[in-house]
PDB file of N, CA and C in Angstrom:
ATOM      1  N   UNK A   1     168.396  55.956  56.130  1.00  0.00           N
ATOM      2  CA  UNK A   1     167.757  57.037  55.418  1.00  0.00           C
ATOM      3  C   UNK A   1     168.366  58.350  55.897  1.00  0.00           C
ATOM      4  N   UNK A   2     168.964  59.157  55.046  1.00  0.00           N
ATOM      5  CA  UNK A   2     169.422  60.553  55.536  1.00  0.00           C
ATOM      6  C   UNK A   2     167.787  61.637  55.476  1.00  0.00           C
ATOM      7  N   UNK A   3     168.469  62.645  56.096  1.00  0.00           N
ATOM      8  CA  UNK A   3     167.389  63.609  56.114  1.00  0.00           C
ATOM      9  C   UNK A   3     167.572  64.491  55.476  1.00  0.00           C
ATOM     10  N   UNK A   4     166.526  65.274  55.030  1.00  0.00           N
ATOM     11  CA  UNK A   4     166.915  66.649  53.924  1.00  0.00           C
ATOM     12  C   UNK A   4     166.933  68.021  55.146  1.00  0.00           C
ATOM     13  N   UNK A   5     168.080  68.274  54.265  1.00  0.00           N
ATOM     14  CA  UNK A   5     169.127  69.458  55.110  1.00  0.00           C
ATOM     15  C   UNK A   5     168.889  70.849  53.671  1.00  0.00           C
ATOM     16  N   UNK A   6     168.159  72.337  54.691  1.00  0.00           N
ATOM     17  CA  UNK A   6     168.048  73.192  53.641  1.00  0.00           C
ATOM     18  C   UNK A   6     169.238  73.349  53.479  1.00  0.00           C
ATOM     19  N   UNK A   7     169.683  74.838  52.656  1.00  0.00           N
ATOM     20  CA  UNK A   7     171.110  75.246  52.301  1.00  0.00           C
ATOM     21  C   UNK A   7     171.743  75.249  53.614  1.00  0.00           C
ATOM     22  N   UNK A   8     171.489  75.850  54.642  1.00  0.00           N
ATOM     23  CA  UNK A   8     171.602  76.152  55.528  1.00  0.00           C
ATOM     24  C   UNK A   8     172.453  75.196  56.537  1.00  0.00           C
ATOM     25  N   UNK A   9     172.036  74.305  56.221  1.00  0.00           N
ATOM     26  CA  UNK A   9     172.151  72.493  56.707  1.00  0.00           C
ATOM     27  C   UNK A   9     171.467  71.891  58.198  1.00  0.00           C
ATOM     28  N   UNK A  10     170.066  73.019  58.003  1.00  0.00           N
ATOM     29  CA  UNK A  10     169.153  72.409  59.268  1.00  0.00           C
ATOM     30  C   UNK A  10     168.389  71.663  58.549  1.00  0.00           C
ATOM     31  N   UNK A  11     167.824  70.865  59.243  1.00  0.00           N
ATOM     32  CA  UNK A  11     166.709  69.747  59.226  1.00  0.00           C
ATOM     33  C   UNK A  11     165.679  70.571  59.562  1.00  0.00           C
ATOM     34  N   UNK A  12     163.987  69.424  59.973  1.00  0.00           N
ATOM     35  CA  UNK A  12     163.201  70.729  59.988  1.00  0.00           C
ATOM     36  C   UNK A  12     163.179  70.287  61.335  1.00  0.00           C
ATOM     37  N   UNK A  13     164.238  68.943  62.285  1.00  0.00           N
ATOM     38  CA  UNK A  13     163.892  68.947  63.838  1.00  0.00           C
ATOM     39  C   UNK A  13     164.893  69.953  64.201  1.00  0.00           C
ATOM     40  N   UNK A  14     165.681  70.574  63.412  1.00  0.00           N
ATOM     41  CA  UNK A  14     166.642  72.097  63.895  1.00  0.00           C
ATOM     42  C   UNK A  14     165.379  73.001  64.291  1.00  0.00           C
ATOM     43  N   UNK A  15     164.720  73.325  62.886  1.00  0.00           N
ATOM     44  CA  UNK A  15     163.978  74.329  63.273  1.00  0.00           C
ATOM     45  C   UNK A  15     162.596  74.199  64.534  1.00  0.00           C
ATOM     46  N   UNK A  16     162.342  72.780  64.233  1.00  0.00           N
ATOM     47  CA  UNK A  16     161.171  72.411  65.557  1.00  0.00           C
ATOM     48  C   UNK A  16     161.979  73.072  66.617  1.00  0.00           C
ATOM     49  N   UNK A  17     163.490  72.609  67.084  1.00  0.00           N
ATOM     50  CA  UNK A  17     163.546  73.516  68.309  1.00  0.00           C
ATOM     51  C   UNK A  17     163.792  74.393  68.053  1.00  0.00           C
ATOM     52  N   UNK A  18     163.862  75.471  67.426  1.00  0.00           N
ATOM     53  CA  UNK A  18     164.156  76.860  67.230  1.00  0.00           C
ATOM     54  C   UNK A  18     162.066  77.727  67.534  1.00  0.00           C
ATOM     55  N   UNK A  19     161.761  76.973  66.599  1.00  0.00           N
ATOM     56  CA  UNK A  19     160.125  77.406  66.862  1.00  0.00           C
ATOM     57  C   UNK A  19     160.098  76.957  68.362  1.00  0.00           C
ATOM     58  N   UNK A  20     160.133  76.125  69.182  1.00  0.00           N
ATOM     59  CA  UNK A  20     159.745  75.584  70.182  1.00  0.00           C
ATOM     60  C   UNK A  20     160.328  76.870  71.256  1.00  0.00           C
ATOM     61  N   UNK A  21     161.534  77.083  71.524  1.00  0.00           N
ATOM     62  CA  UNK A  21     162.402  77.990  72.021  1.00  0.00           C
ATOM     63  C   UNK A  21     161.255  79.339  71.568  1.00  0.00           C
ATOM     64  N   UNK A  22     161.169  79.768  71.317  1.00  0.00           N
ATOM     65  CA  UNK A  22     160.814  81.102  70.564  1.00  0.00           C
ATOM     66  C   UNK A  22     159.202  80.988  71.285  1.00  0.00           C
ATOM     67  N   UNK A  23     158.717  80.034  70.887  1.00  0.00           N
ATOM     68  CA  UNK A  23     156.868  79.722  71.230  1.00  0.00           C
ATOM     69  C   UNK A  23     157.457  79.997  72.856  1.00  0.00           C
ATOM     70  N   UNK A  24     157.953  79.017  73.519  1.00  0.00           N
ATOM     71  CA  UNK A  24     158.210  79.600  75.436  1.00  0.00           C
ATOM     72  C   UNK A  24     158.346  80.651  75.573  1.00  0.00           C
ATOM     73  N   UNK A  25     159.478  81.783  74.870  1.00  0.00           N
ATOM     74  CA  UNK A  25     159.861  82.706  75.149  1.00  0.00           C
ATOM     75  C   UNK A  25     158.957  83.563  75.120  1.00  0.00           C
ATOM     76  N   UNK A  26     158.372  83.601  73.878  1.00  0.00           N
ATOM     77  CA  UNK A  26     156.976  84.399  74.013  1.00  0.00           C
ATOM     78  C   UNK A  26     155.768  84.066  74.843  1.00  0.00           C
ATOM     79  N   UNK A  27     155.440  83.009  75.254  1.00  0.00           N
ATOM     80  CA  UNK A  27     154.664  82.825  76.262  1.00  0.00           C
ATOM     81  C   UNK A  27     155.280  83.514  77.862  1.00  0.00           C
ATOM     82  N   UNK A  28     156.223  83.381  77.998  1.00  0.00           N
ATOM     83  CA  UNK A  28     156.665  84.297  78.894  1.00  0.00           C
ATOM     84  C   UNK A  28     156.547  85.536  78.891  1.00  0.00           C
ATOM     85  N   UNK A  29     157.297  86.230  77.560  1.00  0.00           N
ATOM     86  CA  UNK A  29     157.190  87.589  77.968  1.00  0.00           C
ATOM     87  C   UNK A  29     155.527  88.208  77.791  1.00  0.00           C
ATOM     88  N   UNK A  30     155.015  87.249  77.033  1.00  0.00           N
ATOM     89  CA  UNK A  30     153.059  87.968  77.252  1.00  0.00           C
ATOM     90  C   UNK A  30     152.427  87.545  78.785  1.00  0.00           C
ATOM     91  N   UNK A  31     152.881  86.493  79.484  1.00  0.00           N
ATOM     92  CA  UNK A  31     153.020  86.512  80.505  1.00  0.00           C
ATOM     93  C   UNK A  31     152.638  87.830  81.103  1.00  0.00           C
ATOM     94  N   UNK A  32     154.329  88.226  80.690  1.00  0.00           N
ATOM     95  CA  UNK A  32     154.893  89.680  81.693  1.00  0.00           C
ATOM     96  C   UNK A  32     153.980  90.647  81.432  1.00  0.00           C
ATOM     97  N   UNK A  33     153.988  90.680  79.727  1.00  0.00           N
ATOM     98  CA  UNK A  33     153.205  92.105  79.281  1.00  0.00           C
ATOM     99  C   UNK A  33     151.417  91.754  80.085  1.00  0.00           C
ATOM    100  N   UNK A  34     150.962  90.652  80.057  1.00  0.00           N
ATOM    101  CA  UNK A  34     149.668  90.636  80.893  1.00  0.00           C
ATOM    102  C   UNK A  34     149.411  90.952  81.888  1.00  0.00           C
ATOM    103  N   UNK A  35     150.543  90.717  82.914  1.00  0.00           N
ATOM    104  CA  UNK A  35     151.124  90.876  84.315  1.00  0.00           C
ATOM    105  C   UNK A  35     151.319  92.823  84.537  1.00  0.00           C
ATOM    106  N   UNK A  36     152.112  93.477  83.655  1.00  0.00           N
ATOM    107  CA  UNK A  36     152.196  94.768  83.601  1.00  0.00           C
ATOM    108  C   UNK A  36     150.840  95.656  83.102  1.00  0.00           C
ATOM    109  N   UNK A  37     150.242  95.113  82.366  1.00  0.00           N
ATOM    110  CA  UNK A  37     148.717  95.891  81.660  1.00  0.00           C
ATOM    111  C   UNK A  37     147.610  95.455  83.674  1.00  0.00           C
ATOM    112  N   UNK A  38     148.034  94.145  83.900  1.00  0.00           N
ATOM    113  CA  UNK A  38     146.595  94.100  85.090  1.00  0.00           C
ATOM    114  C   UNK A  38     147.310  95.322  85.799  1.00  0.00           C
ATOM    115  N   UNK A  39     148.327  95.321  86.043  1.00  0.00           N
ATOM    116  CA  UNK A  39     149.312  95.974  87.100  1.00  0.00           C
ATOM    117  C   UNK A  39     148.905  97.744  87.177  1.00  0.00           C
ATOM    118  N   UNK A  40     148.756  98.104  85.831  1.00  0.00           N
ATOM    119  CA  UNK A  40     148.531  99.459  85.243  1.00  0.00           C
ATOM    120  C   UNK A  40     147.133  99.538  84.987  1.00  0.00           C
ATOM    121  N   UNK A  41     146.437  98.806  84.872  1.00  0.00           N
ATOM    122  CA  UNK A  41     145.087  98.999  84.532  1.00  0.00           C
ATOM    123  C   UNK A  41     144.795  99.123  82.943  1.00  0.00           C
ATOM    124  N   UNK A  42     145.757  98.992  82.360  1.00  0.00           N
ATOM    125  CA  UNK A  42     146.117  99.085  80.754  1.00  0.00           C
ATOM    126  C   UNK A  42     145.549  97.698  80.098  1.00  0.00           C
ATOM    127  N   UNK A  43     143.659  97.894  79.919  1.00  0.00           N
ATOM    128  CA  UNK A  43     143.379  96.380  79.519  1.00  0.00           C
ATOM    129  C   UNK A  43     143.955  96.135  77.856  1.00  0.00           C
ATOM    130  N   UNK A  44     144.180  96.841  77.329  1.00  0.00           N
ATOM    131  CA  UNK A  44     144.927  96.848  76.221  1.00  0.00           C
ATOM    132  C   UNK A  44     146.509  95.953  75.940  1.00  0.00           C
ATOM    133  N   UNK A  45     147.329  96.585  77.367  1.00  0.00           N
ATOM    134  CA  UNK A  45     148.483  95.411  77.413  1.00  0.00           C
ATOM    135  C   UNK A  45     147.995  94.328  77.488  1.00  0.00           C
ATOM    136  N   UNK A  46     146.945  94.404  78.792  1.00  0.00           N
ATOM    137  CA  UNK A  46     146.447  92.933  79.184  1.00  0.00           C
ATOM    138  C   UNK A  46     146.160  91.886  77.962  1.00  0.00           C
ATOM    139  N   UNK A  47     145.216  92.501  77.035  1.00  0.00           N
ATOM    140  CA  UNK A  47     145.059  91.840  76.013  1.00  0.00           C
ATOM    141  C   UNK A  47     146.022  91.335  75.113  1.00  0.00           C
ATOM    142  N   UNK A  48     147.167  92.110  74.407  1.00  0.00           N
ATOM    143  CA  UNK A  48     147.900  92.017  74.099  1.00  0.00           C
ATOM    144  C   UNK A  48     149.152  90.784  74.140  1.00  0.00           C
ATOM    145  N   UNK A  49     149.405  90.999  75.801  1.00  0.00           N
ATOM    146  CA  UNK A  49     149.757  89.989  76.548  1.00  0.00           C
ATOM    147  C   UNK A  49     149.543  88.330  76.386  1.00  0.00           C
ATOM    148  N   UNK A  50     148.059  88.495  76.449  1.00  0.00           N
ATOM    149  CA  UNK A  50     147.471  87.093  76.314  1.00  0.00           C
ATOM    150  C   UNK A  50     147.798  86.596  75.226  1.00  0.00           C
ATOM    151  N   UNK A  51     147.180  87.541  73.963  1.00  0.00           N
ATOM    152  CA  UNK A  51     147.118  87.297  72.538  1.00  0.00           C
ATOM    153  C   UNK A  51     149.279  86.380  72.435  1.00  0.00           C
ATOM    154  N   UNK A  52     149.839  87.255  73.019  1.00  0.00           N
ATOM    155  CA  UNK A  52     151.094  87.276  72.234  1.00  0.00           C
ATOM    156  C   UNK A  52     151.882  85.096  72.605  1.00  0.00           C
ATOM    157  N   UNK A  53     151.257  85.703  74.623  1.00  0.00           N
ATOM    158  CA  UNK A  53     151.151  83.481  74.950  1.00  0.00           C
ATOM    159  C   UNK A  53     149.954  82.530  74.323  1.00  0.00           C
ATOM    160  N   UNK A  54     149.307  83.452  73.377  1.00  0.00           N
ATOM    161  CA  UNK A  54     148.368  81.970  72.125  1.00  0.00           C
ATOM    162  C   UNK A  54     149.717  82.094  71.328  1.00  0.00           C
ATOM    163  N   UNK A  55     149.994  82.980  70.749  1.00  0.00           N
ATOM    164  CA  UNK A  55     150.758  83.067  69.556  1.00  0.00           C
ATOM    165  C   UNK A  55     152.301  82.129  70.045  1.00  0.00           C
ATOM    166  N   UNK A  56     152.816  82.329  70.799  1.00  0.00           N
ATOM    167  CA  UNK A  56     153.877  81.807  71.802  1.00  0.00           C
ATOM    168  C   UNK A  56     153.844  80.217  71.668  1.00  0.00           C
ATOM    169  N   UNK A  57     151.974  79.725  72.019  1.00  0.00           N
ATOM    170  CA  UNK A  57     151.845  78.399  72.241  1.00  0.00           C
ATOM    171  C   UNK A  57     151.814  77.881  71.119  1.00  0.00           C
ATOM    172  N   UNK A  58     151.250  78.333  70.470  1.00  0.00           N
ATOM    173  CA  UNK A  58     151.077  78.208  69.319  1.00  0.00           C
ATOM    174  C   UNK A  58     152.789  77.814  68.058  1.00  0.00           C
ATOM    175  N   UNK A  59     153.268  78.371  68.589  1.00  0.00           N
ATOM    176  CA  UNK A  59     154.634  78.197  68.161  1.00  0.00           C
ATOM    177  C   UNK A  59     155.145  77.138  68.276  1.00  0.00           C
ATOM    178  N   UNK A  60     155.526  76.709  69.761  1.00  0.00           N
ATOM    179  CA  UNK A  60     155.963  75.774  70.404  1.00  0.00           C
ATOM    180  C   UNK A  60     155.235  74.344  69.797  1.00  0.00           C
ATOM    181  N   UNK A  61     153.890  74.612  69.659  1.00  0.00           N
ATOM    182  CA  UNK A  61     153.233  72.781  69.507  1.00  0.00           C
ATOM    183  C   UNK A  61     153.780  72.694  68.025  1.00  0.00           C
ATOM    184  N   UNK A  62     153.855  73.835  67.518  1.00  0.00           N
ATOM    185  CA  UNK A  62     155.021  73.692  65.987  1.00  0.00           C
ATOM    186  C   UNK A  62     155.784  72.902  65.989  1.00  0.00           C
ATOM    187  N   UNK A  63     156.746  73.524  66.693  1.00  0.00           N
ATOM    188  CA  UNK A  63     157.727  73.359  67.231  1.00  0.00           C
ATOM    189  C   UNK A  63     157.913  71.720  67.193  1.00  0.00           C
ATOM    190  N   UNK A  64     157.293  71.330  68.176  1.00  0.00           N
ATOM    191  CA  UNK A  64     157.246  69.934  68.896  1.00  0.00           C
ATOM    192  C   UNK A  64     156.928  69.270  67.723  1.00  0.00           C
ATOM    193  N   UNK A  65     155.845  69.454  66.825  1.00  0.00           N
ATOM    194  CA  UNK A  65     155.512  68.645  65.534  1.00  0.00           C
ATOM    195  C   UNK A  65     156.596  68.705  64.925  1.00  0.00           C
ATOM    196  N   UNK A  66     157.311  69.284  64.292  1.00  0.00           N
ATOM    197  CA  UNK A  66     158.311  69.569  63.601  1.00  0.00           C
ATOM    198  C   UNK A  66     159.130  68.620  64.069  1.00  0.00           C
ATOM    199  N   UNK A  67     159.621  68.262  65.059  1.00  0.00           N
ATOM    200  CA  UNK A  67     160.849  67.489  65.180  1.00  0.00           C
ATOM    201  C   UNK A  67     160.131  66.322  65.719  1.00  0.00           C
ATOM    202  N   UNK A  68     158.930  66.359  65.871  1.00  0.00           N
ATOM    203  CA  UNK A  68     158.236  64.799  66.028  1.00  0.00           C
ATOM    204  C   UNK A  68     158.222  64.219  64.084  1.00  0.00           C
ATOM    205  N   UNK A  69     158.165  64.907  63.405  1.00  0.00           N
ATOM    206  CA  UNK A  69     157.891  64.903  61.950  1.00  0.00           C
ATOM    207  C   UNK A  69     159.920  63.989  61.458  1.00  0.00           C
ATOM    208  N   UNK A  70     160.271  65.234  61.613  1.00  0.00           N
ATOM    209  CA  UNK A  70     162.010  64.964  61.292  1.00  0.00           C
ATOM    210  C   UNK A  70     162.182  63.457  62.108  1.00  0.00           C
ATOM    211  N   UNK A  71     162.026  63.204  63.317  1.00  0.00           N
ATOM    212  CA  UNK A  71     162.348  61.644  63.801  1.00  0.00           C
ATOM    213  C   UNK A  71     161.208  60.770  63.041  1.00  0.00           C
ATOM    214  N   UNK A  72     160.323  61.311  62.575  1.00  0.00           N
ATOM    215  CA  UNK A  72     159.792  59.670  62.347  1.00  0.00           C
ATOM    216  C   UNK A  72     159.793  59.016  60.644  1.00  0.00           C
ATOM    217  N   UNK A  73     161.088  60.611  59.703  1.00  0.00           N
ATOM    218  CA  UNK A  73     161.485  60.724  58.519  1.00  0.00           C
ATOM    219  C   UNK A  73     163.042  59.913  58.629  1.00  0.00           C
ATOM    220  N   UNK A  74     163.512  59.850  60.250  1.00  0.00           N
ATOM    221  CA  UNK A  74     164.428  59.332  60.013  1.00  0.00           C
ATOM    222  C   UNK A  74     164.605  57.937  60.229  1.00  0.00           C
TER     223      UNK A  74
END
């Protein structure tokens, strides 16, 4: 069975790791930005911060579905 490739010629387990990559990265840097708002007293970063590693995680379990999806199409 082949897999469907957009124009582009990714699959959607290309893009699972591309979301996946992107979901860490942002869990990191809200990390940081949480880390810099406690640091400053800026509960606003703080918040921010947090919000941005849901959004981050949130990515990533994408991510992971996505190319759990593409292997079990192939």
């Amino acid at each position: 069975m082949t897999t469907d490739r957009d124009q582009d010629g990714k699959d959607m387990g290309d893009y699972g790791r591309e979301h996946e990559g992107q979901g860490m990265a942002d869990k990191v840097a809200g990390k940081v930005q949480e880390g810099m708002g406690k640091l400053t007293g800026d509960r606003s970063e703080e918040a921010k911060g947090k919000l941005r590693q849901g959004k981050g995680s949130l990515e990533s379990t994408v991510g992971s579905a996505e190319q759990k999806l593409d292997d079990a199409a192939k």
